[in-house]
Protein backbone atom coordinates (compact mmCIF):
# COMPACT_ATOMS: atom_id res chain seq x y z
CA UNK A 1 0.00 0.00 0.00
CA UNK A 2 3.13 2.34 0.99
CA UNK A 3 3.99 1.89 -3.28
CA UNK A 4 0.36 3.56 -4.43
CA UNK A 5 1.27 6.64 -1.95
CA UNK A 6 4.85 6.95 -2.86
CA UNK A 7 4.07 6.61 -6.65
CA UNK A 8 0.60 9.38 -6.13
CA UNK A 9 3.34 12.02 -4.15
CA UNK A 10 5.93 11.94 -6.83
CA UNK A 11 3.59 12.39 -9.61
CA UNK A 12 1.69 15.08 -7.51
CA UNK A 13 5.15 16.69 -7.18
CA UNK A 14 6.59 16.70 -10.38
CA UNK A 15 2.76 18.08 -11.51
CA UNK A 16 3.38 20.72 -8.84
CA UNK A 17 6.86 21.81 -10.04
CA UNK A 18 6.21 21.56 -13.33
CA UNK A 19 3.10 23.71 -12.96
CA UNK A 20 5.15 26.27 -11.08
CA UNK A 21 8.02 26.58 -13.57
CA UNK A 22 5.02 27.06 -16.51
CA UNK A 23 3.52 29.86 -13.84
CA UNK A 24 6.87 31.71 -13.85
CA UNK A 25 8.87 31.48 -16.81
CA UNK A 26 5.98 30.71 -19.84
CA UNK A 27 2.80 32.51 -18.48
CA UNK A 28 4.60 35.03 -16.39
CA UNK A 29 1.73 35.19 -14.45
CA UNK A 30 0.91 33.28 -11.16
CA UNK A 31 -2.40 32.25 -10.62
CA UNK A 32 -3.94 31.96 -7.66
CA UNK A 33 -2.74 29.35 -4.87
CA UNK A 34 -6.39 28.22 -4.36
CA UNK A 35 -6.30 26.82 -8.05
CA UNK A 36 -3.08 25.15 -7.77
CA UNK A 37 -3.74 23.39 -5.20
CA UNK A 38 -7.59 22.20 -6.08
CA UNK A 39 -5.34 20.91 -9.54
CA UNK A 40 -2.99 19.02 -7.34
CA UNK A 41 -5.48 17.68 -5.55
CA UNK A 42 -7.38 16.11 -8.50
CA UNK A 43 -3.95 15.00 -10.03
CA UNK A 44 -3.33 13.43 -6.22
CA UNK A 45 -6.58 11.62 -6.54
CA UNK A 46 -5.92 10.29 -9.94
CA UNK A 47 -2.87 8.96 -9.73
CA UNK A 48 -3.41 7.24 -5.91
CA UNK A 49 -6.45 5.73 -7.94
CA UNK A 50 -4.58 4.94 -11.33
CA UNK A 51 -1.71 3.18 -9.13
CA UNK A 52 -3.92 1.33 -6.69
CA UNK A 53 -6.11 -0.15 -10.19
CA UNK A 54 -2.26 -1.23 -11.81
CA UNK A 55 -1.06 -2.34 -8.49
CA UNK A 56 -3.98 -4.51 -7.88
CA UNK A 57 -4.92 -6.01 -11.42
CA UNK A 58 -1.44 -6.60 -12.22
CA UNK A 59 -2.15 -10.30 -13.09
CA UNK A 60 -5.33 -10.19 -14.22
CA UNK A 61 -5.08 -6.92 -16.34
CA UNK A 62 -2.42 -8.97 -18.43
CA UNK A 63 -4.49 -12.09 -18.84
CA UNK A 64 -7.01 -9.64 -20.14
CA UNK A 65 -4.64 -8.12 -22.47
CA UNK A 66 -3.40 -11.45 -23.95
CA UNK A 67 -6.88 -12.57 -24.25
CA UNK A 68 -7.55 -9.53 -26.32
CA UNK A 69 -4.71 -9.48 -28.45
CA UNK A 70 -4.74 -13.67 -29.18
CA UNK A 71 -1.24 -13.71 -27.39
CA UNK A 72 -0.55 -17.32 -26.35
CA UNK A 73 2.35 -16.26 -23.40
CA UNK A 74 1.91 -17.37 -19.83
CA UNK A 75 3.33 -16.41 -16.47
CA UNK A 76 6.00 -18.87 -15.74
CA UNK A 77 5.82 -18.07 -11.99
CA UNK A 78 2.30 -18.95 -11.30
CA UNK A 79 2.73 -22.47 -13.36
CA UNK A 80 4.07 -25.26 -10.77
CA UNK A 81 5.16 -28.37 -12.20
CA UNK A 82 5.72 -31.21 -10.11
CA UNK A 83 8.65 -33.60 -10.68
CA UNK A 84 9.29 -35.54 -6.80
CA UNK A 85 7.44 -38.35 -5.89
CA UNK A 86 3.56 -37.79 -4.78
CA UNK A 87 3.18 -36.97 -0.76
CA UNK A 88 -0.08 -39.55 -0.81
């Protein structure tokens, strides 16, 4: 869970600086702080929900996307082959 936070705070940051150096040196013009930070706020939102949706449907987002695109890979980790004698 501490990844989706981490990953929401930088994006929110580089939005923030990158807002601030368009503020001073393209618009030369600030805009209010009230704006900025209701903008930050939505970009905050979306990425903690954008990262939290990846994080979460890792596996099953790619099944998806194989399905759709008629790729025949498979996730070697999650295939278990056994080779030693049965426990029964």
């Amino acid at each position: 869970m501490e990844k989706i936070f981490i990953i929401s705070i930088l994006i929110t940051t580089i939005y923030v600086v990158a807002k601030v150096v368009e503020m001073k040196f393209i618009d030369k013009e600030m805009k209010p702080l009230k704006d900025l930070v209701r903008e930050s706020a939505f970009v905050s939102g979306s990425s903690l929900l954008g990262a939290f949706i990846y994080l979460n449907l890792d596996g099953s987002l790619m099944d998806f996307m194989n399905t759709m695109t008629n790729n025949k890979s498979f996730n070697m980790s999650t295939t278990q082959v056994f080779t030693d004698e049965p426990g029964f």
